[in-house]
N, C-alpha and C. Protein backbone atom coordinates (compact mmCIF):
# COMPACT_ATOMS: atom_id res chain seq x y z
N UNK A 1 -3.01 244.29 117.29
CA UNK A 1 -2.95 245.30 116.25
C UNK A 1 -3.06 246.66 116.92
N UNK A 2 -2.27 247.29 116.67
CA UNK A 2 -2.69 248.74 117.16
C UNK A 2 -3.59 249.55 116.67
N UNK A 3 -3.81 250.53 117.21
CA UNK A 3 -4.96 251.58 117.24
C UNK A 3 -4.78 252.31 115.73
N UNK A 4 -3.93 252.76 115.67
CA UNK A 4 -3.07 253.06 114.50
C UNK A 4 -3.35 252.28 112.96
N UNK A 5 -3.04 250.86 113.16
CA UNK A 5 -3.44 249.71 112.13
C UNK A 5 -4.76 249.69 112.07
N UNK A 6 -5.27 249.88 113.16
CA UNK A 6 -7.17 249.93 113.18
C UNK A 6 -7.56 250.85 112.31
N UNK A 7 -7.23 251.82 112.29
CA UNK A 7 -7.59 253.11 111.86
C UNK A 7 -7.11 253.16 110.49
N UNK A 8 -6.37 252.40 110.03
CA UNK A 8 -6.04 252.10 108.61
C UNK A 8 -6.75 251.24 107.97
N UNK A 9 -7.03 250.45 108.38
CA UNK A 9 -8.01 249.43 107.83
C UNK A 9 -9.18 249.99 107.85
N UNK A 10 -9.77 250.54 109.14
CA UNK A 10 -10.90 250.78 108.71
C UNK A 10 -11.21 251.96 107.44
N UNK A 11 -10.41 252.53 107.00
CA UNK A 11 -10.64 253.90 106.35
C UNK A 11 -10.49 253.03 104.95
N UNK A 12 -9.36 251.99 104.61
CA UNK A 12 -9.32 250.98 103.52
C UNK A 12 -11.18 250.49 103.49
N UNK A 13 -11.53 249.69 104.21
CA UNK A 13 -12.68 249.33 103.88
C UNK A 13 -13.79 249.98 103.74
N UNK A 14 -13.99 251.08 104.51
CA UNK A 14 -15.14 252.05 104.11
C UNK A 14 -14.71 252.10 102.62
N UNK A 15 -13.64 252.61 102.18
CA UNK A 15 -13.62 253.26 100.84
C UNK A 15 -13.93 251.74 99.61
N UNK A 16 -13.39 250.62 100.45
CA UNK A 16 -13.76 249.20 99.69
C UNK A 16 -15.19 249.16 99.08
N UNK A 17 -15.77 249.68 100.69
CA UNK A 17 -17.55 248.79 100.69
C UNK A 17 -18.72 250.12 99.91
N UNK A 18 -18.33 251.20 100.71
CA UNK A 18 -18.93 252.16 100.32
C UNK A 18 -18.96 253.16 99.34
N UNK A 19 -17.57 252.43 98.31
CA UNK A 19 -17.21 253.17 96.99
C UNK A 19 -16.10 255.10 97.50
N UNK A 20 -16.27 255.93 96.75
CA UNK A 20 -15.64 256.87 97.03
C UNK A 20 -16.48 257.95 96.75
N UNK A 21 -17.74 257.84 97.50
CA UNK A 21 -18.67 258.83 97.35
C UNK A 21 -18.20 259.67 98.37
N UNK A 22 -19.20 261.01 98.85
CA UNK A 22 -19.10 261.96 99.84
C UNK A 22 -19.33 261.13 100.95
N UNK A 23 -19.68 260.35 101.30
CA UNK A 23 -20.04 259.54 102.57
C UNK A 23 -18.58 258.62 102.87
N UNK A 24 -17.89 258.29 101.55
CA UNK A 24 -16.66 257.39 102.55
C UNK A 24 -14.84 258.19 102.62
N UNK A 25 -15.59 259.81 101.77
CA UNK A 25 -15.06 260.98 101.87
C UNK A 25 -14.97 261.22 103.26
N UNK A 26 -16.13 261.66 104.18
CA UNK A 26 -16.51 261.76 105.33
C UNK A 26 -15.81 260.83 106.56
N UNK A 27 -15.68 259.50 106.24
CA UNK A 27 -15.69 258.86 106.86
C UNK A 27 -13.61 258.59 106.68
N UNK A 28 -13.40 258.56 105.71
CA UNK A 28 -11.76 258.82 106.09
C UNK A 28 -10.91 259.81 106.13
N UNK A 29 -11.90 261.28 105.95
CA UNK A 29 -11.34 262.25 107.06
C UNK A 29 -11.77 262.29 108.43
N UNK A 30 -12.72 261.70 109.21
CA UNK A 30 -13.28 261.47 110.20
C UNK A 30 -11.97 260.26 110.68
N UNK A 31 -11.19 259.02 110.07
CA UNK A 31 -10.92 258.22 110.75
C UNK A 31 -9.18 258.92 110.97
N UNK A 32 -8.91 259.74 109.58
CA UNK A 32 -7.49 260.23 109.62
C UNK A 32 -7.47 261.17 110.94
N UNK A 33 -8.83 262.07 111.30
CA UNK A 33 -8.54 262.81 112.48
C UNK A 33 -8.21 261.93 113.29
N UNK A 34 -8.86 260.70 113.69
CA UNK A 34 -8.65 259.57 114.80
C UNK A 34 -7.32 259.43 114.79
N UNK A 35 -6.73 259.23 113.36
CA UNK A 35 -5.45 258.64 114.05
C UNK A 35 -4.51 259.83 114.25
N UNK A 36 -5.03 260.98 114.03
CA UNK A 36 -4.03 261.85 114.64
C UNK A 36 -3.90 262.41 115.92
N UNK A 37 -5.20 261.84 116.66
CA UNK A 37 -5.64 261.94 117.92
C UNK A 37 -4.41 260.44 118.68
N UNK A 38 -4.53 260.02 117.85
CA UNK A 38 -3.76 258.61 118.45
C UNK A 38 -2.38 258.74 118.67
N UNK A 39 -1.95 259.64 117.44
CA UNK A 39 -0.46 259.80 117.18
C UNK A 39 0.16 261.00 118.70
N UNK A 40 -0.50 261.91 118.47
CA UNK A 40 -0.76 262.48 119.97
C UNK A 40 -0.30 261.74 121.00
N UNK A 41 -1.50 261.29 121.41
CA UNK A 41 -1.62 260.49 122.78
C UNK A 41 0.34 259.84 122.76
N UNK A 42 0.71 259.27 121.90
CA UNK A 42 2.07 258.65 121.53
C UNK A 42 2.70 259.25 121.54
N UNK A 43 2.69 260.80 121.38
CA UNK A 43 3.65 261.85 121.34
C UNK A 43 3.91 262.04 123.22
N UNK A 44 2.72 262.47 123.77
CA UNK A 44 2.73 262.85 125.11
C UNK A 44 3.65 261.71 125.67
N UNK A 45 3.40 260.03 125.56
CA UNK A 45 4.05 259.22 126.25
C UNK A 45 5.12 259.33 125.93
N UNK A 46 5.99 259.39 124.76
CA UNK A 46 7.23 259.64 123.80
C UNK A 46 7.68 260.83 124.38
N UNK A 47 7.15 261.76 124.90
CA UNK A 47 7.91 263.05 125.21
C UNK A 47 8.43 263.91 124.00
N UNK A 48 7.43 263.77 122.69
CA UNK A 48 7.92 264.30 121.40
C UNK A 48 7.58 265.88 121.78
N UNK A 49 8.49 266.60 121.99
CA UNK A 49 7.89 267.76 122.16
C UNK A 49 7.58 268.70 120.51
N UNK A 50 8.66 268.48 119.75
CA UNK A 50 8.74 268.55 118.45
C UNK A 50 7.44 268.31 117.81
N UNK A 51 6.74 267.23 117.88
CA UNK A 51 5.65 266.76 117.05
C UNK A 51 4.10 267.45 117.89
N UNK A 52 4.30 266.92 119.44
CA UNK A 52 3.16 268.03 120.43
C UNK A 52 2.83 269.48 119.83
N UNK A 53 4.54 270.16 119.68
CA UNK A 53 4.87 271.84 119.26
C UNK A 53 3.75 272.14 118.15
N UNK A 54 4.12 270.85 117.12
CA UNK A 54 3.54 271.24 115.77
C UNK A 54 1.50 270.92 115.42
N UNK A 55 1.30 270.13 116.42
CA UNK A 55 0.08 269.82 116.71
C UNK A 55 -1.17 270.47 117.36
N UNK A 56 -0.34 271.18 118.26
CA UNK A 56 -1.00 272.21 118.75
C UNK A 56 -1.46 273.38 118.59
N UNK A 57 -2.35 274.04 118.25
CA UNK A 57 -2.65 274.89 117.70
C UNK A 57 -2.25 276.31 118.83
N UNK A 58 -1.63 277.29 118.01
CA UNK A 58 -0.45 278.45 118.82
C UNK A 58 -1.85 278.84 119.94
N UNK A 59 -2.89 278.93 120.06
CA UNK A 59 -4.35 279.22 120.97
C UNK A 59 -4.58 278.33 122.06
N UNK A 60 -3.54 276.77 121.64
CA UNK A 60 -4.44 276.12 122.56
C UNK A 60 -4.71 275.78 124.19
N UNK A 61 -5.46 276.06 124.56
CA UNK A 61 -5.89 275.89 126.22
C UNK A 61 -6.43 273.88 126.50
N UNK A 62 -6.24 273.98 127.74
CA UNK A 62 -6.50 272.74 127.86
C UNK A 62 -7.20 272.92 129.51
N UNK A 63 -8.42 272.50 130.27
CA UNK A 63 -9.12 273.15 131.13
C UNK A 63 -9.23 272.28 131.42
N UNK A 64 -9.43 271.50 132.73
CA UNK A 64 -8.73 270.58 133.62
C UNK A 64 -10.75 270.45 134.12
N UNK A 65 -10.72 269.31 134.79
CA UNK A 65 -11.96 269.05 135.65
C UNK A 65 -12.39 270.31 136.68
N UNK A 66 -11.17 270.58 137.27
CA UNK A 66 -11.27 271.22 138.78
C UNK A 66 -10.86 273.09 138.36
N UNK A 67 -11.06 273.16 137.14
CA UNK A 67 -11.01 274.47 136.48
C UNK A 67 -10.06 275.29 136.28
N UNK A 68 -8.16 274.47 136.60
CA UNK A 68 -7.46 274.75 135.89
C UNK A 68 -6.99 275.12 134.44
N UNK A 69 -6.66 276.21 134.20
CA UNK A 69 -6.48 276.74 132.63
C UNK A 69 -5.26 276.36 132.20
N UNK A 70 -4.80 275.52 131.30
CA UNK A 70 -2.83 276.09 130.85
C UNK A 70 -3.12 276.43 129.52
N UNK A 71 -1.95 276.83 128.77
CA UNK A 71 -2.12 277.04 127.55
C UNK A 71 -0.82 276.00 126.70
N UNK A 72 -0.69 276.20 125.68
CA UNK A 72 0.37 275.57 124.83
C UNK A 72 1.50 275.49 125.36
N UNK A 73 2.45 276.35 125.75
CA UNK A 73 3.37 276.58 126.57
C UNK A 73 3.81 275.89 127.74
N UNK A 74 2.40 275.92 128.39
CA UNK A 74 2.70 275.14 129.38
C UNK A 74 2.38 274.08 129.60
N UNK A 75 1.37 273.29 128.27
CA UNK A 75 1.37 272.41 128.63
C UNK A 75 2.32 270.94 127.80
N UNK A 76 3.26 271.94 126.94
CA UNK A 76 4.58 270.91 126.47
C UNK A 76 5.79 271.08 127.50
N UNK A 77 5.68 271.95 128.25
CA UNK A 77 6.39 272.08 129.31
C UNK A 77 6.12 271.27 130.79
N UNK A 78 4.91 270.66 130.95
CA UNK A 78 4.30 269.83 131.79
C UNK A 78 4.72 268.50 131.41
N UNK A 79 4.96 268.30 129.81
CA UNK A 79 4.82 266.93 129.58
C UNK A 79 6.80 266.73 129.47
N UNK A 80 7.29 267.63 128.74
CA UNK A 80 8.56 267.53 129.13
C UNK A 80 9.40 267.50 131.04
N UNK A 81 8.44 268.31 131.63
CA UNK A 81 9.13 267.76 133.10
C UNK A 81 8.74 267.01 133.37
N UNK A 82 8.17 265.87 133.23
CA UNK A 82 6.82 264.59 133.48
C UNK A 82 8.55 263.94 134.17
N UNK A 83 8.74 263.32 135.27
CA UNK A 83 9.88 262.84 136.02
C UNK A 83 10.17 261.09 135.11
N UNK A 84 11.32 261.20 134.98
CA UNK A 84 11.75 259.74 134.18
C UNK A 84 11.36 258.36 134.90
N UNK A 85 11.18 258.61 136.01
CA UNK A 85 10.66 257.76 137.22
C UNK A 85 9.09 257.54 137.42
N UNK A 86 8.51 258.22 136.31
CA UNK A 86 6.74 258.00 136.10
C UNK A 86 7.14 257.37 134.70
N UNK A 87 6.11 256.23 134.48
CA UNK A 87 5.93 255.68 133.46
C UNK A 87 4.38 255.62 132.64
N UNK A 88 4.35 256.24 131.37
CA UNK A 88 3.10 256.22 131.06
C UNK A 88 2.78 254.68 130.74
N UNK A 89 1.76 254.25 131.08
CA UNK A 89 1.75 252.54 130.23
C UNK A 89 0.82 253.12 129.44
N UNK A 90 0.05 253.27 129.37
CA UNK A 90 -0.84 253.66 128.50
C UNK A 90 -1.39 255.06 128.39
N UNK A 91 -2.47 255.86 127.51
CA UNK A 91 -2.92 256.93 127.26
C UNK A 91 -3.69 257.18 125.86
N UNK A 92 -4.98 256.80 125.84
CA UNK A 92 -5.83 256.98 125.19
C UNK A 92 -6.47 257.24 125.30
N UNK A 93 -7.95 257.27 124.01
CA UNK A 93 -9.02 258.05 123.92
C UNK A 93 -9.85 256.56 123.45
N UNK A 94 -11.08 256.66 124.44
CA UNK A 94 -11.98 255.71 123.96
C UNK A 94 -13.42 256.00 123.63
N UNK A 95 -14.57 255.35 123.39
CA UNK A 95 -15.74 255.89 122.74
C UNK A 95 -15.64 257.14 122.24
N UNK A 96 -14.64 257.14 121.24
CA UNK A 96 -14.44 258.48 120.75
C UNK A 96 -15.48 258.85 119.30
N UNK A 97 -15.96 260.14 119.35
CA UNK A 97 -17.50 260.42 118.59
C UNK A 97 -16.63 261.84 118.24
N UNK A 98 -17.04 261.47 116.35
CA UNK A 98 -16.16 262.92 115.56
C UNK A 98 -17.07 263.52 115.07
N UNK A 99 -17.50 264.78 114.84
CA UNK A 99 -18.15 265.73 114.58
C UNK A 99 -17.45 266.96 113.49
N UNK A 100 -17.71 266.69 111.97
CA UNK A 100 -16.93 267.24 111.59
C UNK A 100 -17.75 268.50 110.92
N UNK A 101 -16.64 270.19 110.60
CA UNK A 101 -17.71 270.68 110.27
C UNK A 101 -16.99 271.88 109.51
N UNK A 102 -16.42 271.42 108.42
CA UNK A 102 -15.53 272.04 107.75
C UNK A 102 -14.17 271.80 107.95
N UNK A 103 -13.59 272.82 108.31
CA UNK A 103 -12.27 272.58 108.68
C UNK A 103 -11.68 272.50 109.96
N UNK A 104 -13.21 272.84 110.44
CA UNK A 104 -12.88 272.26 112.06
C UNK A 104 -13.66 270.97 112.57
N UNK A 105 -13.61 270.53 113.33
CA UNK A 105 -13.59 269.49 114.40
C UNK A 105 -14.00 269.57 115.90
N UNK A 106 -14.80 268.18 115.99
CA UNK A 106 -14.96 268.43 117.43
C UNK A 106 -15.02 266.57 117.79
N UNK A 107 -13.77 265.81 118.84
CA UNK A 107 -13.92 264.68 119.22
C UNK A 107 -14.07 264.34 120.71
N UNK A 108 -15.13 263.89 121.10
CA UNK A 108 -15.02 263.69 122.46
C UNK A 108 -15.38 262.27 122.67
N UNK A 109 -14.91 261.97 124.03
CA UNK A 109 -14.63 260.55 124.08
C UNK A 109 -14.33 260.52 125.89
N UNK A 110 -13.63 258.80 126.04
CA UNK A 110 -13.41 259.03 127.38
C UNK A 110 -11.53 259.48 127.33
N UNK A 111 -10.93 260.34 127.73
CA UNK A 111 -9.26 260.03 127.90
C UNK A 111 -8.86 259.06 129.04
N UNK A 112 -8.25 258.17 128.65
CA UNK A 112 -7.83 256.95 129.99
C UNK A 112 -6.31 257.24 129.91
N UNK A 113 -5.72 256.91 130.64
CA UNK A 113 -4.23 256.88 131.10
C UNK A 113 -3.90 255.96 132.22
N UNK A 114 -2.80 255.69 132.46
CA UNK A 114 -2.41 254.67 133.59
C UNK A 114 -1.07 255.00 133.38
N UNK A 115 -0.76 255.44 134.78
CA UNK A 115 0.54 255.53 135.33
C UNK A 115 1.91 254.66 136.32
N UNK A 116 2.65 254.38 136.13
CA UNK A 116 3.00 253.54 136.75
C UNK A 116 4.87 253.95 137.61
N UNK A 117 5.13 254.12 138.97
CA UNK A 117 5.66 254.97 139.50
C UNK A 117 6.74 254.27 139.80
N UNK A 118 8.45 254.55 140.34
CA UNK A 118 9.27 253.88 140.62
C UNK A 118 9.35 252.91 141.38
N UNK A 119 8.07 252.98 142.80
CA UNK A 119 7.95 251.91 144.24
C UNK A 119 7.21 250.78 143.50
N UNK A 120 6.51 251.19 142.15
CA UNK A 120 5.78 250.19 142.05
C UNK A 120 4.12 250.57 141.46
N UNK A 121 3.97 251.47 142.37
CA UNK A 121 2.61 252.30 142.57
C UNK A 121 1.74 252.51 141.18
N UNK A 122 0.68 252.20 140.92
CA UNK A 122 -0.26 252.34 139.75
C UNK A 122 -1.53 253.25 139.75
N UNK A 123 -1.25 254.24 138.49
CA UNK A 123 -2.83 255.16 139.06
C UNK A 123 -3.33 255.25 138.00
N UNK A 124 -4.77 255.12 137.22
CA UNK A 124 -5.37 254.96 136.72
C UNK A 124 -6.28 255.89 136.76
N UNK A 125 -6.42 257.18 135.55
CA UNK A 125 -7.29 258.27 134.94
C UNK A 125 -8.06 258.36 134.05
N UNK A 126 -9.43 258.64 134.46
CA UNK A 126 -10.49 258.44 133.06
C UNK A 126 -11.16 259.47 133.04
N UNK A 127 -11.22 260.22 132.55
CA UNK A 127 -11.93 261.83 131.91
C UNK A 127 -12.72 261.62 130.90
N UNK A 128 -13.89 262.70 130.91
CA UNK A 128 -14.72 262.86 129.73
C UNK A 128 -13.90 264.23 128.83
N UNK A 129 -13.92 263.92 127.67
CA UNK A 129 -13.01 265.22 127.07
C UNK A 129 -13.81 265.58 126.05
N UNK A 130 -13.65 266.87 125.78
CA UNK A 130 -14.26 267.17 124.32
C UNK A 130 -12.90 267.98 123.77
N UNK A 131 -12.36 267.89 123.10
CA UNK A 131 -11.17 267.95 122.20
C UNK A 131 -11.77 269.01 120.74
N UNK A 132 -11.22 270.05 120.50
CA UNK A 132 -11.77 270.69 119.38
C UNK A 132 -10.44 271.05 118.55
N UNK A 133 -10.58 270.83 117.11
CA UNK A 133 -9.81 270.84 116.06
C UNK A 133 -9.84 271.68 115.30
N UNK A 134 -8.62 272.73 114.37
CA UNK A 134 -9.09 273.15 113.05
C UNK A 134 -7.84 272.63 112.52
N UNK A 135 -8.26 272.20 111.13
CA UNK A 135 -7.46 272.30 109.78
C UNK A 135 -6.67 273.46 109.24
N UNK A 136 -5.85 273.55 109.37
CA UNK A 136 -4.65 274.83 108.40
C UNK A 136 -3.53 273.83 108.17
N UNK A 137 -3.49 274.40 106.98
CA UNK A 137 -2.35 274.13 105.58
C UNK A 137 -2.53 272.59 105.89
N UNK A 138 -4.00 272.07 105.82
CA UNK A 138 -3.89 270.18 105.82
C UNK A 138 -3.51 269.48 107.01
N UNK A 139 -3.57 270.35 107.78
CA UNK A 139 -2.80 269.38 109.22
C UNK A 139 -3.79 269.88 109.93
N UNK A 140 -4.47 268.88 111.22
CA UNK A 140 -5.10 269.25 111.95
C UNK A 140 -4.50 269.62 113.14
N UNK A 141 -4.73 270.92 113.73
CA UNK A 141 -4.12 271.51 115.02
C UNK A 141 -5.34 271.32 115.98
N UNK A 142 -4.95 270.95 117.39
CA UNK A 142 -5.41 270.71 118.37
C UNK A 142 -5.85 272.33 119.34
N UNK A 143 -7.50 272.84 119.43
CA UNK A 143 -7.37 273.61 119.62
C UNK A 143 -7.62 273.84 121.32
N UNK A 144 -8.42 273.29 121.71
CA UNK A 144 -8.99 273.54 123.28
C UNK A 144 -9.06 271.61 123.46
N UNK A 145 -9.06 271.88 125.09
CA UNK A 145 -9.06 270.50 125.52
C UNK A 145 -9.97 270.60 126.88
N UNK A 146 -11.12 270.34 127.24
CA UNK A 146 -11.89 270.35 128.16
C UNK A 146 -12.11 269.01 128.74
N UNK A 147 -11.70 268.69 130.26
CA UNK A 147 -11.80 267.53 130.93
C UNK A 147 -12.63 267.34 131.73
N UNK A 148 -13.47 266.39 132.16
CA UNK A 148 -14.93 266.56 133.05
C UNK A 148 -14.69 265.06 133.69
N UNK A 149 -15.35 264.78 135.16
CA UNK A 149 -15.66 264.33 135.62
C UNK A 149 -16.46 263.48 134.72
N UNK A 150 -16.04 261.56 134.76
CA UNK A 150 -17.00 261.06 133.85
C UNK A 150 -18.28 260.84 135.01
């Protein structure tokens, strides 16, 4: 089942078990951010630059372990030259913990990725991220992206 289907179900059953109080309110805008964190991650491997464009919030920076800065610009431009000869196999977000607080957001988690190269070659990336969100016009935009040494 995918991550995606996960994230549907679970937001179905909170609202099953826990009725449609403020608490399972909470909890399936908390799981809809998840899956838009997911849809993401699918965009970057997809090379959607279209859907990245619209996700990103026009501010957003993304700050690397080793204290590289990019901004929006460059970093749909990073994922569009990504060479056809690298293969993402995977790219997710795991122990991911949502913090919600209005219309903004804050998810951090581990980011994993695994790469896989034309000779053969396999490389495998795991970051601590804290990911920060705001809400405009109902869509959540992706605002800063901070990566750390786990």
């Amino acid at each position: 089942m995918s991550i995606k289907n996960s994230i549907r179900l679970c937001i179905m059953f909170t609202t099953f078990f826990v009725g449609s109080n403020a608490d399972s309110l909470y909890y399936a805008k908390e799981y809809s951010l998840l899956n838009d964190v997911s849809e993401f991650h699918d965009a970057c491997i997809r090379k959607d630059l279209k859907y990245l464009n619209g996700s990103l919030h026009n501010d957003f920076t993304l700050t690397h372990f080793d204290g590289v800065t990019i901004g929006k610009d460059q970093f749909i431009a990073h994922i569009e030259r990504r060479p056809n000869d690298i293969m993402v196999e995977f790219f997710y977000l795991k122990r991911a913990r949502v913090t919600l607080n209005g219309n903004q957001a804050t998810v951090t988690g581990i980011e994993v990725d695994k790469l896989r190269f034309a000779d053969g070659m396999e490389v495998m990336h795991a970051f601590d991220s804290t990911n920060t969100y705001e809400k405009q016009d109902g869509v959540w935009q992706l605002i800063s992206t901070k990566l750390s040494k786990p």
